[in-house]
C-alpha atoms as a PDB file:
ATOM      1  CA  UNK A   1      96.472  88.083 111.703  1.00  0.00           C
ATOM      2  CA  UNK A   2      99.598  88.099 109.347  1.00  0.00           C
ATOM      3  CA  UNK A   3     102.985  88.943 111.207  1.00  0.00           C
ATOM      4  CA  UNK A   4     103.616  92.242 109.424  1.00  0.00           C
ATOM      5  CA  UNK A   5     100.225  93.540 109.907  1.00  0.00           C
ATOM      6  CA  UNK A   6     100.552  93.235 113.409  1.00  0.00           C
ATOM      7  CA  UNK A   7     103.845  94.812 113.487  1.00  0.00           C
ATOM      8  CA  UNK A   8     102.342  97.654 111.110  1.00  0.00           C
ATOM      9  CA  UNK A   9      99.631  97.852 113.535  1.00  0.00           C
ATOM     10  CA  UNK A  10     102.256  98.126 116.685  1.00  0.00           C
ATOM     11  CA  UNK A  11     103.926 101.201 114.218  1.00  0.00           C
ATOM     12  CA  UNK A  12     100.347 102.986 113.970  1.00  0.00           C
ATOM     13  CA  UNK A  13     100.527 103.512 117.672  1.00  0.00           C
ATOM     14  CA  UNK A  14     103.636 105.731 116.777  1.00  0.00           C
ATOM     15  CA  UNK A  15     102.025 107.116 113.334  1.00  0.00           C
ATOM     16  CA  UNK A  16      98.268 107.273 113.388  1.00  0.00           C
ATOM     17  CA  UNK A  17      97.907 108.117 109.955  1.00  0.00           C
ATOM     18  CA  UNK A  18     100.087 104.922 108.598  1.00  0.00           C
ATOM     19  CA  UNK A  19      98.437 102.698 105.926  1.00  0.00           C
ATOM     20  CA  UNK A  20      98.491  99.454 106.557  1.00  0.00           C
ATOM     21  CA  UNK A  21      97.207  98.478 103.341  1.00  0.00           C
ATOM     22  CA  UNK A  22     100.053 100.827 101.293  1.00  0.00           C
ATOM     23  CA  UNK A  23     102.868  99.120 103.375  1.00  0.00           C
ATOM     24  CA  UNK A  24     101.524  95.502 102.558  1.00  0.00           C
ATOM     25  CA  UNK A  25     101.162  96.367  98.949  1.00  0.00           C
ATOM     26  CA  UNK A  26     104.628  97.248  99.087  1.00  0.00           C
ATOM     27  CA  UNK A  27     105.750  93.993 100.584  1.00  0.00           C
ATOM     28  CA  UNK A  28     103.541  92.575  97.674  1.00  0.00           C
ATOM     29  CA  UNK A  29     105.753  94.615  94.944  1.00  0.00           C
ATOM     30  CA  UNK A  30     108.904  93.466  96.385  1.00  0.00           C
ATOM     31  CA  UNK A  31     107.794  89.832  95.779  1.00  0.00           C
ATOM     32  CA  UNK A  32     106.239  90.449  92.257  1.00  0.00           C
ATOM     33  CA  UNK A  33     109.723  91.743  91.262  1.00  0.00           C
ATOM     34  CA  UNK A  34     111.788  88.725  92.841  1.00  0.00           C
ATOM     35  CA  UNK A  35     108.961  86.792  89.760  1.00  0.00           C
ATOM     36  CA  UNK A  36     109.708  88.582  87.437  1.00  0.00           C
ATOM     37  CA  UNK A  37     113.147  88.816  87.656  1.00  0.00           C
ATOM     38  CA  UNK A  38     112.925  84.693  88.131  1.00  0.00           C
ATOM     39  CA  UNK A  39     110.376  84.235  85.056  1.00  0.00           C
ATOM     40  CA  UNK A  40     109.474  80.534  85.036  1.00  0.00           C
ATOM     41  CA  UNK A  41     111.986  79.555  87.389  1.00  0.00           C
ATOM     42  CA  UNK A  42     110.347  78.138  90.676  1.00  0.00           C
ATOM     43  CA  UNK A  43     113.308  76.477  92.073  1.00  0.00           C
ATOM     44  CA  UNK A  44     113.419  77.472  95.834  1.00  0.00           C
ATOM     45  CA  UNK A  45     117.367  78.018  96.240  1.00  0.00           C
ATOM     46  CA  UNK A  46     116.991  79.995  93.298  1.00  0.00           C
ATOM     47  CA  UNK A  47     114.002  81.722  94.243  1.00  0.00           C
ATOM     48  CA  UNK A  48     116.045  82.439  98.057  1.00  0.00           C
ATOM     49  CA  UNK A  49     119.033  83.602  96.045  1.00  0.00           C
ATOM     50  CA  UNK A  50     117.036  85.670  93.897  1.00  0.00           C
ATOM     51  CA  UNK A  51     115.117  87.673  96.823  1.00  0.00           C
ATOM     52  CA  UNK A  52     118.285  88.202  98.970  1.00  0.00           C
ATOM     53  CA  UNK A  53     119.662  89.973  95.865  1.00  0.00           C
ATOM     54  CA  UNK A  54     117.255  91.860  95.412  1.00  0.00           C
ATOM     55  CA  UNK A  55     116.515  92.975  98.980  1.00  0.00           C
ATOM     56  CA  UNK A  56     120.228  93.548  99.464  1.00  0.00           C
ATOM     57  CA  UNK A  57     122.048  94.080  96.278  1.00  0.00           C
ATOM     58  CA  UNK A  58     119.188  96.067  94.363  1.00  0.00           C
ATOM     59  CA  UNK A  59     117.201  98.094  97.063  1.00  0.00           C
ATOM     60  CA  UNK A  60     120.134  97.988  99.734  1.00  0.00           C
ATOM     61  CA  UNK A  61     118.192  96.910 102.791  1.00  0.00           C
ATOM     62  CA  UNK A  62     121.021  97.044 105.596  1.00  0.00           C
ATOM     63  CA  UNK A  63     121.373  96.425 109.194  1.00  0.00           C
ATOM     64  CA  UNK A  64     121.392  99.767 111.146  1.00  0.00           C
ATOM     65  CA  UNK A  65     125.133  99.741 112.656  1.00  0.00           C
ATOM     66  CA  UNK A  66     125.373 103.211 112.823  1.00  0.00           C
ATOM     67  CA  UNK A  67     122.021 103.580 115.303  1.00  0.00           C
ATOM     68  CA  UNK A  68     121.118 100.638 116.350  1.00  0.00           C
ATOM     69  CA  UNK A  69     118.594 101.357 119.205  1.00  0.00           C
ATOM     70  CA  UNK A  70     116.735 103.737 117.154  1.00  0.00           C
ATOM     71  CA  UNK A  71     113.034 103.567 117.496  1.00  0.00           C
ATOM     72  CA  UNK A  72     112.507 103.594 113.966  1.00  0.00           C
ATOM     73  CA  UNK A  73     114.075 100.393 113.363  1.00  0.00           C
ATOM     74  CA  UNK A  74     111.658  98.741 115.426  1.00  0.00           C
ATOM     75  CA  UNK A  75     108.708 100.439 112.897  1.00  0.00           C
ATOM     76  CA  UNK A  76     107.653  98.162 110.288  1.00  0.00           C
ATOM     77  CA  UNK A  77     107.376 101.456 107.897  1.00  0.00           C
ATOM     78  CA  UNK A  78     110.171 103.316 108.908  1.00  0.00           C
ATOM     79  CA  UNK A  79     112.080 100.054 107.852  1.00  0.00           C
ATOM     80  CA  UNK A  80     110.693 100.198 104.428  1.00  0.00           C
ATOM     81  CA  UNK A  81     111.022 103.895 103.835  1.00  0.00           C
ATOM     82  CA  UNK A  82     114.602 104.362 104.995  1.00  0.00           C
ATOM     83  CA  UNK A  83     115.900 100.027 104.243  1.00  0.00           C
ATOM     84  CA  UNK A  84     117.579 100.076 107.643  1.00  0.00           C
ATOM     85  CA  UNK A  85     116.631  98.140 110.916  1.00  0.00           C
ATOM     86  CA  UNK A  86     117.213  95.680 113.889  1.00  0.00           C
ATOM     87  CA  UNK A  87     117.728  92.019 112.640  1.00  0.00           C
ATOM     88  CA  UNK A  88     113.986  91.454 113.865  1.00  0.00           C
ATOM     89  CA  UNK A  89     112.457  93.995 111.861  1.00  0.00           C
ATOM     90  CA  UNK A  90     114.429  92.969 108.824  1.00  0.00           C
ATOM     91  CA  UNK A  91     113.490  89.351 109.308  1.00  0.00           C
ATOM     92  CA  UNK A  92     110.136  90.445 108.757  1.00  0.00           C
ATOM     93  CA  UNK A  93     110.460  92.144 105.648  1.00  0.00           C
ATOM     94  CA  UNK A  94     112.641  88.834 104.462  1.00  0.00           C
ATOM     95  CA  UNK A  95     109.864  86.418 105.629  1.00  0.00           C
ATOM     96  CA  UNK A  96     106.872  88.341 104.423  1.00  0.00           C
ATOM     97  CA  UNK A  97     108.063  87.977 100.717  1.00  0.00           C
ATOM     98  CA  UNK A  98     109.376  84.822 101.221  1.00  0.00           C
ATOM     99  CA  UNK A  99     106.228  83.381 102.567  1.00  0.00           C
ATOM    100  CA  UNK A 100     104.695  85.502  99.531  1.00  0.00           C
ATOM    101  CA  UNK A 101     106.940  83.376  97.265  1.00  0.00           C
ATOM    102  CA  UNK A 102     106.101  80.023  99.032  1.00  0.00           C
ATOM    103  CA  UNK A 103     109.136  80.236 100.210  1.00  0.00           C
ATOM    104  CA  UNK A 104     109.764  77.356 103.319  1.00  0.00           C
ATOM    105  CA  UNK A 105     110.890  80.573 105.807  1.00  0.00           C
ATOM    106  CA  UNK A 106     110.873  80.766 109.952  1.00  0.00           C
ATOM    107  CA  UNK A 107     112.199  82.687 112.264  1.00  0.00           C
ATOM    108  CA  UNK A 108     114.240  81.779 114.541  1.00  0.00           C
ATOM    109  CA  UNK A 109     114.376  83.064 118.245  1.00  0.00           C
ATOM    110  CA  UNK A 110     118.296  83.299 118.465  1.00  0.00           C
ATOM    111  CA  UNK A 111     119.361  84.948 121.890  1.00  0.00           C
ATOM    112  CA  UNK A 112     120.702  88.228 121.006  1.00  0.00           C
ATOM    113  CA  UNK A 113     120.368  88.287 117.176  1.00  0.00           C
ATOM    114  CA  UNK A 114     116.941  87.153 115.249  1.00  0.00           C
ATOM    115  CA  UNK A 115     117.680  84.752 112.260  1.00  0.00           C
ATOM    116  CA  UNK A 116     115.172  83.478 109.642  1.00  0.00           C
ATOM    117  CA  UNK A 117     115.833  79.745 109.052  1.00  0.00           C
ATOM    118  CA  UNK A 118     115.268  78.250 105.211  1.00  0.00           C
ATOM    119  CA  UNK A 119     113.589  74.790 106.523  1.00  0.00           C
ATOM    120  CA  UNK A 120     113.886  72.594 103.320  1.00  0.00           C
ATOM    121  CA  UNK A 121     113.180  69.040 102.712  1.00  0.00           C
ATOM    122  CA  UNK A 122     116.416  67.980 101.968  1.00  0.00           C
ATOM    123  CA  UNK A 123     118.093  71.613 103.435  1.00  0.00           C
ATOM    124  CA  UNK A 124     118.230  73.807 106.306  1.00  0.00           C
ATOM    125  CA  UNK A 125     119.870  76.951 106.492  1.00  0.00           C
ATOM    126  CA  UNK A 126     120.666  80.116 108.492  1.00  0.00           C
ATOM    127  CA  UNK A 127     119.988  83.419 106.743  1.00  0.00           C
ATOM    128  CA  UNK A 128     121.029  86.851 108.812  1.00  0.00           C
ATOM    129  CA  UNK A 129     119.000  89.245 107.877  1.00  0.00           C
ATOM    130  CA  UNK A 130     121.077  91.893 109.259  1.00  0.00           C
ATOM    131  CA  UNK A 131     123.927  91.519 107.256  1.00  0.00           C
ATOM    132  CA  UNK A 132     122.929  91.299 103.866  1.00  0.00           C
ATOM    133  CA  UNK A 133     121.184  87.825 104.510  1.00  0.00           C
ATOM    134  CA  UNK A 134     124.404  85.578 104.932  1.00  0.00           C
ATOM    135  CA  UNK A 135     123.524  82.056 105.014  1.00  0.00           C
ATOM    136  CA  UNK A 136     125.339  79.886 107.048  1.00  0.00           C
ATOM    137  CA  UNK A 137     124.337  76.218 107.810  1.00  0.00           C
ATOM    138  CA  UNK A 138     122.500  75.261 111.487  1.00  0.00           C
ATOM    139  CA  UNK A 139     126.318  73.921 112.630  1.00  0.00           C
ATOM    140  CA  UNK A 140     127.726  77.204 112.143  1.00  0.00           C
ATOM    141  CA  UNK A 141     125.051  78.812 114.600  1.00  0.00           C
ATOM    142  CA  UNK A 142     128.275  78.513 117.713  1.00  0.00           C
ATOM    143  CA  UNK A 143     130.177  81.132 115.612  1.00  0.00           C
ATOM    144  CA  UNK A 144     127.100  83.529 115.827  1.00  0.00           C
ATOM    145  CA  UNK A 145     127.044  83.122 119.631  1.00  0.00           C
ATOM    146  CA  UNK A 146     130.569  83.651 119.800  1.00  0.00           C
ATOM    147  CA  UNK A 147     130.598  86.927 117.933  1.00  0.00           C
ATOM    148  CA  UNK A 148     127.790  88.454 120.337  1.00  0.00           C
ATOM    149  CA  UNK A 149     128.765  86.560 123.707  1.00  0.00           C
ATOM    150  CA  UNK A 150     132.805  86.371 123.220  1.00  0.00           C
ATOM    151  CA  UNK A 151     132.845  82.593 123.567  1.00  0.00           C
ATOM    152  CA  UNK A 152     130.911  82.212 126.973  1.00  0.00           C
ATOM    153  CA  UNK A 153     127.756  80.423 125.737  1.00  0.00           C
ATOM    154  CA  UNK A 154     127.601  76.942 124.327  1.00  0.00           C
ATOM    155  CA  UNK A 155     125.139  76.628 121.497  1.00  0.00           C
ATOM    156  CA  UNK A 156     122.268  74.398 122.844  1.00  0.00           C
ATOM    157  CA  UNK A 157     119.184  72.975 120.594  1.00  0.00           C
ATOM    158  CA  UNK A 158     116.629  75.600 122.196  1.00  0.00           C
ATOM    159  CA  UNK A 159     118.375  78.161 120.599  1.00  0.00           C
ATOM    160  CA  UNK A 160     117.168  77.122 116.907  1.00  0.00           C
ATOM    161  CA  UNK A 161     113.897  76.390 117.721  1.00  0.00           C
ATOM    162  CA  UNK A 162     111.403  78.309 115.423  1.00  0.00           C
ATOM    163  CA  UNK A 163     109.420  81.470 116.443  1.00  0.00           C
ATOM    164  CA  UNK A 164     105.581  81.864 115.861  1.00  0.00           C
ATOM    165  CA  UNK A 165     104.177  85.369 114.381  1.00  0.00           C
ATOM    166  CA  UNK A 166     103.409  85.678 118.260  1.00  0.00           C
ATOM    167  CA  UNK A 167     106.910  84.967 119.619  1.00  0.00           C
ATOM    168  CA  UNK A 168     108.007  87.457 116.832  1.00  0.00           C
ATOM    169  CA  UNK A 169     105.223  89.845 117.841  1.00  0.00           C
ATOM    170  CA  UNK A 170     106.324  89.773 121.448  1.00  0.00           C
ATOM    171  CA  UNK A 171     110.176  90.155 121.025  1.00  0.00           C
ATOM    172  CA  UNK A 172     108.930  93.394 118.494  1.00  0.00           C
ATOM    173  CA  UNK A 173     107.531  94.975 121.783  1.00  0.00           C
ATOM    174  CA  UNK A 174     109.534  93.643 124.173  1.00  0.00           C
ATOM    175  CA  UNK A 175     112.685  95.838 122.124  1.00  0.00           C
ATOM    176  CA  UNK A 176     110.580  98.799 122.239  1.00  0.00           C
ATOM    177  CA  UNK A 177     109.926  98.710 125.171  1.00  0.00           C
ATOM    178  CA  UNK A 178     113.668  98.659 126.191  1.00  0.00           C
ATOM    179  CA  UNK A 179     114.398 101.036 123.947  1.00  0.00           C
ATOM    180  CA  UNK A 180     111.805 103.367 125.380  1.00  0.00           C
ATOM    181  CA  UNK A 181     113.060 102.696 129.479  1.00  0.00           C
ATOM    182  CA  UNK A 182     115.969 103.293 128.188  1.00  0.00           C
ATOM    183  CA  UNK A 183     115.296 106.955 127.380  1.00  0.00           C
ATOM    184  CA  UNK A 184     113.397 107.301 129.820  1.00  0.00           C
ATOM    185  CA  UNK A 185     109.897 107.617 127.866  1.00  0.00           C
ATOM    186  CA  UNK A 186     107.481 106.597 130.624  1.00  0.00           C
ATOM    187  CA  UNK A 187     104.154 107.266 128.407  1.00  0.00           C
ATOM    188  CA  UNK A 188     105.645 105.226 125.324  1.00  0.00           C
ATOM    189  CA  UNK A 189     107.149 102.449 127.435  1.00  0.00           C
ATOM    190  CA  UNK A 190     103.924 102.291 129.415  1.00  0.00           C
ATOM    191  CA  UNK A 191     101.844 101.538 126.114  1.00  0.00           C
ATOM    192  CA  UNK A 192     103.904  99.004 124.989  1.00  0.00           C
ATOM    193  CA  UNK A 193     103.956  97.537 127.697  1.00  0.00           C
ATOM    194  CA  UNK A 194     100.195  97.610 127.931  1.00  0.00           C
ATOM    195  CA  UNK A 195     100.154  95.820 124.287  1.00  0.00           C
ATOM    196  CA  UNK A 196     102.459  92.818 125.783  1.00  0.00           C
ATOM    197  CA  UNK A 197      99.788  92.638 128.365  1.00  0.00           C
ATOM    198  CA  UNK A 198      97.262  91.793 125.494  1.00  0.00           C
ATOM    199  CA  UNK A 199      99.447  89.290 124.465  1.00  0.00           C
ATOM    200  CA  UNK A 200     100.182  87.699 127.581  1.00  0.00           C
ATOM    201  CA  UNK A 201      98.184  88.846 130.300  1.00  0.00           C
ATOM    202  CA  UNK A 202      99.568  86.850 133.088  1.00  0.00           C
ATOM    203  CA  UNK A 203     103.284  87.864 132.031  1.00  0.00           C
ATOM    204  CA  UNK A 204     104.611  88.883 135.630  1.00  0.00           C
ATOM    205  CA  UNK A 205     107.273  90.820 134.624  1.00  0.00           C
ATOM    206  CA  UNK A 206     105.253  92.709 132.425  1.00  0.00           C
ATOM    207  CA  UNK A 207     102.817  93.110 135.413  1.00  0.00           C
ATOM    208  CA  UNK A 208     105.352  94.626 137.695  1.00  0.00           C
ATOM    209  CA  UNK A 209     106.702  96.798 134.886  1.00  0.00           C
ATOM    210  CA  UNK A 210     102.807  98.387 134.090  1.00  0.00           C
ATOM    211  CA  UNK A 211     103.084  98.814 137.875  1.00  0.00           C
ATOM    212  CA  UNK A 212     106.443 100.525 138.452  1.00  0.00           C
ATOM    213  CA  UNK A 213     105.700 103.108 134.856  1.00  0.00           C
ATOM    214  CA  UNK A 214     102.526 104.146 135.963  1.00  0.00           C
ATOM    215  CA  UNK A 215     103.731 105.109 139.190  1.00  0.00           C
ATOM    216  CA  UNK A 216     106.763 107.080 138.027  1.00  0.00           C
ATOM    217  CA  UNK A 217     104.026 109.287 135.477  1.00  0.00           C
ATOM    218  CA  UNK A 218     101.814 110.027 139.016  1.00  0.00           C
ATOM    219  CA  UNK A 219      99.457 107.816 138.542  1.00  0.00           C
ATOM    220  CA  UNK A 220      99.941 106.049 142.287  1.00  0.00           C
ATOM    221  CA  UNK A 221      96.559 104.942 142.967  1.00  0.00           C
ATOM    222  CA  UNK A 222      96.403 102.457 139.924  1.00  0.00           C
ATOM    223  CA  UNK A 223     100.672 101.598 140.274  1.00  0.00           C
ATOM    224  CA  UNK A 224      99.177 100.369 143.096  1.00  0.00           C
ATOM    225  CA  UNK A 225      96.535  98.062 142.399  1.00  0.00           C
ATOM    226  CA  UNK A 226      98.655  97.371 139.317  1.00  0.00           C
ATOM    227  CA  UNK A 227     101.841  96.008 141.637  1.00  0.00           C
ATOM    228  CA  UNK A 228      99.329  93.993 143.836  1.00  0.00           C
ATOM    229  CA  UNK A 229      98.020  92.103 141.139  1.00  0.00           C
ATOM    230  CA  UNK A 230     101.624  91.497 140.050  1.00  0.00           C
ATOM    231  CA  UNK A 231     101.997  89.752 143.625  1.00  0.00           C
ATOM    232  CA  UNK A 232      98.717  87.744 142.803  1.00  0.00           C
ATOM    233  CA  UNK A 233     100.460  86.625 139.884  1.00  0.00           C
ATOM    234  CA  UNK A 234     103.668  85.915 141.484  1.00  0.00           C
ATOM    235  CA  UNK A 235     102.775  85.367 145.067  1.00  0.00           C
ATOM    236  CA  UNK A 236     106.400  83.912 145.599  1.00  0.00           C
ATOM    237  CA  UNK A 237     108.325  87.016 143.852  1.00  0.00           C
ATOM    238  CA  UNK A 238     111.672  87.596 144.917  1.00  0.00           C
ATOM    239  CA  UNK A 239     111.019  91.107 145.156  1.00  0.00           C
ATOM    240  CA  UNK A 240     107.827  90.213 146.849  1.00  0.00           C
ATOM    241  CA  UNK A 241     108.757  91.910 150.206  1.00  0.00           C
ATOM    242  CA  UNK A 242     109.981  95.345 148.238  1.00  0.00           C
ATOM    243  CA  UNK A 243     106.714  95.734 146.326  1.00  0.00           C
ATOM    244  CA  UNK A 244     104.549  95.213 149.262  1.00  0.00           C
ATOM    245  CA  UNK A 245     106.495  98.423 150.740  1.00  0.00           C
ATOM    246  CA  UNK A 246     106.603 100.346 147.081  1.00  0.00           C
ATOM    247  CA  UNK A 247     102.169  99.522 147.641  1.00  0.00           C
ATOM    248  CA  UNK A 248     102.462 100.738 150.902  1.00  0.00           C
ATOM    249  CA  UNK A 249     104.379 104.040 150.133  1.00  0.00           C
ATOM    250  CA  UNK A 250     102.062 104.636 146.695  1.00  0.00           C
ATOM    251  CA  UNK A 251      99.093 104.328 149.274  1.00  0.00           C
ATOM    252  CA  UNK A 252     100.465 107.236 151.222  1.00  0.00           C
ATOM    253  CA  UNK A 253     101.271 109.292 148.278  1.00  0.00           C
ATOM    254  CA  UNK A 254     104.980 108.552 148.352  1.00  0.00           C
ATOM    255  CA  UNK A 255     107.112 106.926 145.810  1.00  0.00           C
ATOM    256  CA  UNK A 256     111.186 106.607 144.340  1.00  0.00           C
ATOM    257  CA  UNK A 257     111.229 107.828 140.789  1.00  0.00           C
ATOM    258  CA  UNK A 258     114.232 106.435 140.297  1.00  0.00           C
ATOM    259  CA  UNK A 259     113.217 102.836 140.587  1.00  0.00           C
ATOM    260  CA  UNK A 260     113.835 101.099 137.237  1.00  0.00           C
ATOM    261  CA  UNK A 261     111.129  99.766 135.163  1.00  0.00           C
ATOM    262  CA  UNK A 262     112.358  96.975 133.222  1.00  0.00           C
END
C-alpha cells in the first residue's frame, strides 16, 4: 500500500466521509504542475528545486509553529486543505510528488524532527520539510540536533538511516497517539493505539498502553486480560510487579484513573 494512502486511511478514522481517491488526485496535480512548470527539463536538482518552490513559494505549505500538537497536522487531508503540519506529515506530501516525479526521495527517521533525504548517485542531501524544505548536506545533520537537544546529543550514523512507508506509518500513529494522551482522549488514543497493534502486534509498550486505556474508559475485564498478555510479552517488565497488582485490582473492580497511558 502507498505511504499516503495509508496515512489517508489513518485520517478516515477521524473523517469517515474522506476520499481517498480526491486527496491522491491532488497529490497527482501538485506533481503535474512541478512538469509543467519544468517542460522538458528532467534534471533531478532541477526537478527538487522546482517542487520545493512550488510547494513552498507558490502554494505556501508551512510548518505549523503556531499549533504544533494539533491533531489536524497529523491528518493527511487536513494538511492539504489548510498547507500546515508536523515535519512528518509534510514529508509525506514532499515524498509523494517526489516519488511521483522519480524523484530519488527517503525519509529519514531523525529523533525529534522527520527529514526527507535526496539519495543521489553522486549527491546526498537533507531537505526539512518543515521549514520551507531547507537543504542542508548529511554533515550538517549535528546542527539539527543541536537546535532541538541544546547540544547534549552527538550525531551518530543511526540517526540518518532511512525510514520505510512502515516506519513512517508507525511514527504517524505513534504522534497521535501522544497527542491524544495528552488531552486526555481515552476513546481516540485507544484506537490508535489499536492500529499500532496491527502493525506490530507484539509491540509491548503498545500492549501495556491498550491495557492501561481500556481500563481508564471502564472496560476492566478486558484491561485485564489485555495487561496480562502484555506480561506474556514481556515476562521480565520492569513494571512487571505493578501490573500484576493493577490485574489484581481490575479483577476486583478497582482501578487508579490517574495512571498514565503512554
Amino acid at each position: 500500500m502507498g505511504l499516503a494512502r495509508a496515512a489517508l486511511l489513518v485520517a478516515k478514522e477521524e473523517y469517515p466521509q474522506l476520499s481517498v481517491e480526491l486527496y491522491l488526485a491532488r497529490l497527482d496535480q501538485v506533481a503535474e504542475e512541478v512538469k509543467d512548470r519544468l517542460a522538458n527539463e528532467s534534471a533531478p536538482l532541477l526537478m527538487l528545486d522546482e517542487l520545493i518552490r512550488t510547494l513552498y513559494g507558490r502554494r505556501k505549505f508551512s510548518g505549523n509553529r503556531d499549533a504544533y500538537y494539533d491533531p489536524r497536522n497529523s491528518f493527511l487531508n487536513d494538511v492539504l486543505d489548510r498547507g500546515v503540519g508536523i515535519p512528518l506529515t509534510l514529508g509525506i506530501v514532499l515524498l509523494e510528488i517526489g516519488w511521483r516525479l522519480d524523484l530519488p526521495l527517503e525519509g529519514v527517521n531523525f529523533p525529534g524532527h522527520f527529514l526527507v533525504r535526496y539519495a543521489g548517485d553522486e549527491l546526498r542531501l537533507l531537505i526539512d520539510p518543515f521549514d520551507g524544505g531547507k537543504i542542508r548536506f548529511e554533515d550538517e545533520a549535528q546542527q539539527l540536533l543541536d537546535q532541538g537537544y541544546g547540544g547534549m546529543v552527538a550525531m551518530r550514523d543511526q540517526f540518518l538511516r532511512m525510514a520505510t512507508k512502515r516506519d513512517m506509518l508507525i511514527r504517524l500513529l505513534t504522534n497521535l497517539k501522544g497527542i491524544y494522551v495528552k488531552i486526555g482522549d481515552d476513546r481516540r488514543a485507544l484506537a490508535v493505539v489499536e492500529r499500532l497493534l496491527m502493525i506490530t502486534p507484539t509491540a509491548p509498550l503498545q500492549s501495556r498502553s491498550r491495557g492501561l486505556l481500556l481500563a481508564r474508559l471502564g472496560r476492566h475485564g478486558e484491561a485485564a486480560d489485555q495487561l496480562e498478555a502484555y506480561l506474556r510479552v514481556s515476562p521480565s517488565a520492569e513494571d512487571k510487579t505493578h501490573v500484576q497488582e493493577m490485574v489484581e485490582d481490575l479483577r476486583a473492580g478497582r482501578f487508579d484513573e490517574n495512571v498514565d497511558p503512554s
